[in-house]
Protein backbone atom coordinates (compact mmCIF):
# COMPACT_ATOMS: atom_id res chain seq x y z
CA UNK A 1 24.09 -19.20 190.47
CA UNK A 2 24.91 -18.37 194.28
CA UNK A 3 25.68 -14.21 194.58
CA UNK A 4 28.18 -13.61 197.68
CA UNK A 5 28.03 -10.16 198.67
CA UNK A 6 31.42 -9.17 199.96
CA UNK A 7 31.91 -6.35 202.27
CA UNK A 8 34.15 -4.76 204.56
CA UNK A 9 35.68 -1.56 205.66
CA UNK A 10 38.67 0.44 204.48
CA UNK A 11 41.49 -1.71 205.60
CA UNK A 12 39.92 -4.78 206.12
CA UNK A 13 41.81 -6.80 203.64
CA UNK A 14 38.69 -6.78 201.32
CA UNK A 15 40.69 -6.85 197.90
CA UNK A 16 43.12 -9.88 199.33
CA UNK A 17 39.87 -11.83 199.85
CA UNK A 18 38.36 -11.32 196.45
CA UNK A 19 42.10 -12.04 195.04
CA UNK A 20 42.01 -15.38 196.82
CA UNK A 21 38.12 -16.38 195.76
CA UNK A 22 39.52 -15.23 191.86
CA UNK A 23 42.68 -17.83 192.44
CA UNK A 24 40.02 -20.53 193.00
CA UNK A 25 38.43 -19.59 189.52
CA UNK A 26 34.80 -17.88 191.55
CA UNK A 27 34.25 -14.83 189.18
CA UNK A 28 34.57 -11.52 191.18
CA UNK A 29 32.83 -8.44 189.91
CA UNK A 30 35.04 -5.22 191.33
CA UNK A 31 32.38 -2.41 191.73
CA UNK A 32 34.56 0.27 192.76
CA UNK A 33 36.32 -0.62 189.13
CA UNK A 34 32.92 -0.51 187.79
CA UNK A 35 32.42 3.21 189.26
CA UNK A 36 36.06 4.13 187.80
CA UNK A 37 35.12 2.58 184.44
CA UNK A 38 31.99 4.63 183.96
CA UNK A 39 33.31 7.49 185.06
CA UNK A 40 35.96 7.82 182.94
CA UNK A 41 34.71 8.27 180.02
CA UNK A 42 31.50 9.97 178.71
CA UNK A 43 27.88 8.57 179.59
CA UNK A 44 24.68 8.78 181.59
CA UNK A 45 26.38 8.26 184.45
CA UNK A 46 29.21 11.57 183.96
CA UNK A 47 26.16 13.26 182.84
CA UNK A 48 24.07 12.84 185.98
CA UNK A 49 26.91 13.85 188.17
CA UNK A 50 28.12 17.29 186.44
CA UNK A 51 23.72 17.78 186.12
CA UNK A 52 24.07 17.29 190.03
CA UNK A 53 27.18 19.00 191.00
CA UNK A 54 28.37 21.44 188.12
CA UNK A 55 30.38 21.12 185.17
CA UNK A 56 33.76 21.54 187.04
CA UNK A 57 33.66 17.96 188.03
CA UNK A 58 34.13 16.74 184.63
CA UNK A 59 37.62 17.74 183.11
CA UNK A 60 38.68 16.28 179.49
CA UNK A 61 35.02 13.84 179.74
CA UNK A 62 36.35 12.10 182.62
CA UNK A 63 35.25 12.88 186.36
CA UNK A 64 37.49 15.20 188.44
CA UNK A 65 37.51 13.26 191.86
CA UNK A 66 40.09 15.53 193.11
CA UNK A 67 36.75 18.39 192.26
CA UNK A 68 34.38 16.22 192.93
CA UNK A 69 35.67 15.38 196.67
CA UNK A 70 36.26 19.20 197.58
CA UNK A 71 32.53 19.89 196.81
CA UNK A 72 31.47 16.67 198.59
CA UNK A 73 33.31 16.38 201.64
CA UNK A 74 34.32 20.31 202.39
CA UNK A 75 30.58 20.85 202.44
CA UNK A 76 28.50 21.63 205.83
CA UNK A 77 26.16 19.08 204.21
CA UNK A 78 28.75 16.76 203.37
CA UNK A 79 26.30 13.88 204.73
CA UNK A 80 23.74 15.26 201.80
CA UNK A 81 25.48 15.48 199.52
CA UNK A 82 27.40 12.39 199.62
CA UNK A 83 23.94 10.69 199.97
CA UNK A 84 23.09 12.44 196.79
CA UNK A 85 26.29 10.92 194.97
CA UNK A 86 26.18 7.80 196.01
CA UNK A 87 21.94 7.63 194.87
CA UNK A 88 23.02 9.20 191.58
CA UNK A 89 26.00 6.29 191.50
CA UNK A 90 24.68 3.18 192.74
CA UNK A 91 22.27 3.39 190.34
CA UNK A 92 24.55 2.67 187.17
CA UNK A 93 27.29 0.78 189.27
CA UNK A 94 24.65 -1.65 190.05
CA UNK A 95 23.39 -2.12 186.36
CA UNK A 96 26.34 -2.75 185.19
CA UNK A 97 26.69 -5.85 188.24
CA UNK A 98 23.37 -7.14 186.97
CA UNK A 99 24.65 -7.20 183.23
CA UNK A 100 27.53 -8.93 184.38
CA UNK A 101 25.73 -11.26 186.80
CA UNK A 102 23.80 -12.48 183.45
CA UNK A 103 26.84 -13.09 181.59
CA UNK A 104 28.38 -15.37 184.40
CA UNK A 105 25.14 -17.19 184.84
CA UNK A 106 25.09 -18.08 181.09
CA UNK A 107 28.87 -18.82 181.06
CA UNK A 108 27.55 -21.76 183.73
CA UNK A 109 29.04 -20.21 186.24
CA UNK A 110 28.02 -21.69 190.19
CA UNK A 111 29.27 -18.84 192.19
CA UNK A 112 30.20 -15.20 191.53
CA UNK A 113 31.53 -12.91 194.11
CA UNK A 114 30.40 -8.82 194.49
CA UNK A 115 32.55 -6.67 196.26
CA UNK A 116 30.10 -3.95 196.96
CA UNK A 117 31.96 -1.91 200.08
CA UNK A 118 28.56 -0.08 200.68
CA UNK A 119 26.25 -3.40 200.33
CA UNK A 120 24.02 -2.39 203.17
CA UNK A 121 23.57 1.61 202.11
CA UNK A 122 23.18 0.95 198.45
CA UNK A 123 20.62 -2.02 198.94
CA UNK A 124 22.63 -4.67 197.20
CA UNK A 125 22.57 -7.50 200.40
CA UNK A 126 18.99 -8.37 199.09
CA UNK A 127 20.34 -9.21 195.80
CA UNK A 128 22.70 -12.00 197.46
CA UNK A 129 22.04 -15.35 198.37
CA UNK A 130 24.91 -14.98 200.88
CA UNK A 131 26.81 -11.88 202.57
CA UNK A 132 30.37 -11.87 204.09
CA UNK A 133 32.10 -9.18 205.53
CA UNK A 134 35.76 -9.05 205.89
CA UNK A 135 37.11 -7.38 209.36
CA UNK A 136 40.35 -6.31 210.86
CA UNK A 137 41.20 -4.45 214.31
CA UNK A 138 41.39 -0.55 214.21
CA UNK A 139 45.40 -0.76 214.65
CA UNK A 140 45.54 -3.32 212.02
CA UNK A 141 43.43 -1.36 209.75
CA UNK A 142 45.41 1.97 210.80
CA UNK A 143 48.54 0.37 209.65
CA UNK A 144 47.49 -0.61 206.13
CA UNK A 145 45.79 2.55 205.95
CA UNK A 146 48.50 4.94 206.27
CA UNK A 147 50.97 2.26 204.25
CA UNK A 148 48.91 1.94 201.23
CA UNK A 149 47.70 5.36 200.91
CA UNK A 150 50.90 6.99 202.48
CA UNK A 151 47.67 9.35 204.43
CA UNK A 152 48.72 10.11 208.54
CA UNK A 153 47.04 8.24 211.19
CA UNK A 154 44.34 10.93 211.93
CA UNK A 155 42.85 10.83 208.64
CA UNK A 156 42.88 6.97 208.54
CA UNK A 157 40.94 6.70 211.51
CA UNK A 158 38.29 9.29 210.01
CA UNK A 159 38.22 7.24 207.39
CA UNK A 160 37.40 4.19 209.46
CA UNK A 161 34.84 6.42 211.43
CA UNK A 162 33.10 7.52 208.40
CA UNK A 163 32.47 3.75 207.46
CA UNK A 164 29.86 1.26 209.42
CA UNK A 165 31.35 -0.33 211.95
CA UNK A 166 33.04 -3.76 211.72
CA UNK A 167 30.37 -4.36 214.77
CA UNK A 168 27.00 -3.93 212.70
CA UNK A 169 28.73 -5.77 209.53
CA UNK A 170 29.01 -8.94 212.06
CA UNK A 171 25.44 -8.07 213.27
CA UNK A 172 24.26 -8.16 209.51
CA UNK A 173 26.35 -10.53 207.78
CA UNK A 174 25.87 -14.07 206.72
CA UNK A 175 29.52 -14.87 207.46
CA UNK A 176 32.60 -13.20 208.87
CA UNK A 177 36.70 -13.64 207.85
CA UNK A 178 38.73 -12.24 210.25
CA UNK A 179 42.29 -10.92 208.54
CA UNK A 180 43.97 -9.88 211.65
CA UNK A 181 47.05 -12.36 210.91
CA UNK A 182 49.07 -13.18 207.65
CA UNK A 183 48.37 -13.75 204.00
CA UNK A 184 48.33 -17.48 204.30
CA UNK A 185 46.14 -17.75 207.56
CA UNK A 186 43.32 -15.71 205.35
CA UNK A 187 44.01 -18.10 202.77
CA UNK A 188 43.18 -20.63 204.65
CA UNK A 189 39.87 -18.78 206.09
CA UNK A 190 38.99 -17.98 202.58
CA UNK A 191 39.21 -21.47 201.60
CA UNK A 192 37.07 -22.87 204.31
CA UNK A 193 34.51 -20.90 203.21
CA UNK A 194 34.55 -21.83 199.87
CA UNK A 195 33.53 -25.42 201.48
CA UNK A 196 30.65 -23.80 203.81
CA UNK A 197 29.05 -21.91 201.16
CA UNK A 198 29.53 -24.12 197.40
CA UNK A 199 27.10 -25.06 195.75
């Protein structure tokens, strides 16, 4: 079974692009809902976290991102610490991929898609057969920024800033999608890609 890594910076149209590989019946594995799943509710993976960064990150055996965040990026050592997380994290996010990777594979499946938005930093790239990042201009990505997460324009572009830059993902990646343009131009990239890279 072929494993796409997907990538691609906040903005990017990511999500869209795993929504149109799912229409086309390719199994996508979500891990930012994998990190949500396992961290709402009680486990290794809570555990390691309040060990790490106190028990006032874990309210009613769920984790307290609102907490967790203020610790993480209000520190001087933000950087640390957010390496720290993201160690303790990737860890169990990434077991929980493999376990799913097996079920796919046994189901017969020929493809499955990861949408990993750190595949570089947590290591996952030499786990695919292929990588694809997804990449948008800074004004594009500005826009959907601030009208998804209703945040100003300053703290989208931090948020951009904070992230590798669409110009190493190109550098690194197997293939690129450009989603500059409208839903059914991306489509249409999507789909042509589905040609390149099937098995």
């Amino acid at each position: 079974m072929k494993v796409i890594g997907l990538c691609g910076g906040s903005g990017s149209g990511k999500g869209a692009v795993s929504e149109i590989f799912a229409e086309n019946l390719i199994p996508v594995i979500d891990t930012d809902a994998i990190y949500h799943s396992i961290t709402s509710t009680p486990g290794e993976c809570l555990d390691a976290i309040s060990s790490e960064f106190g028990s006032s990150v874990v309210k009613n055996g769920a984790l307290d991102r609102p907490a967790l965040a203020k610790i993480v990026f209000s520190s001087k050592n933000s950087e640390s610490l957010r390496l720290k997380l993201n160690g303790i994290t990737h860890k169990f996010v990434l077991a929980e991929v493999e376990r799913l990777l097996s079920v796919y594979e046994k189901a017969g499946e020929r493809m499955c898609v990861v949408d990993v938005p750190l595949l570089f930093e947590s290591g996952f790239d030499k786990r695919c057969d292929i990588t694809v990042a997804v990449i948008a201009d800074i004004e594009t990505r500005i826009l959907r920024i601030t009208n998804r997460d209703g945040i100003n324009r300053e703290s989208a572009f931090a948020r951009i800033n904070s992230q590798i830059s669409a110009e190493e993902l190109k550098s690194r990646v197997d293939f690129v999608i450009e989603n500059n343009s409208d839903l059914s131009e991306l489509r249409g990239a999507v789909l042509s890609l589905i040609e390149k890279i099937k098995p």
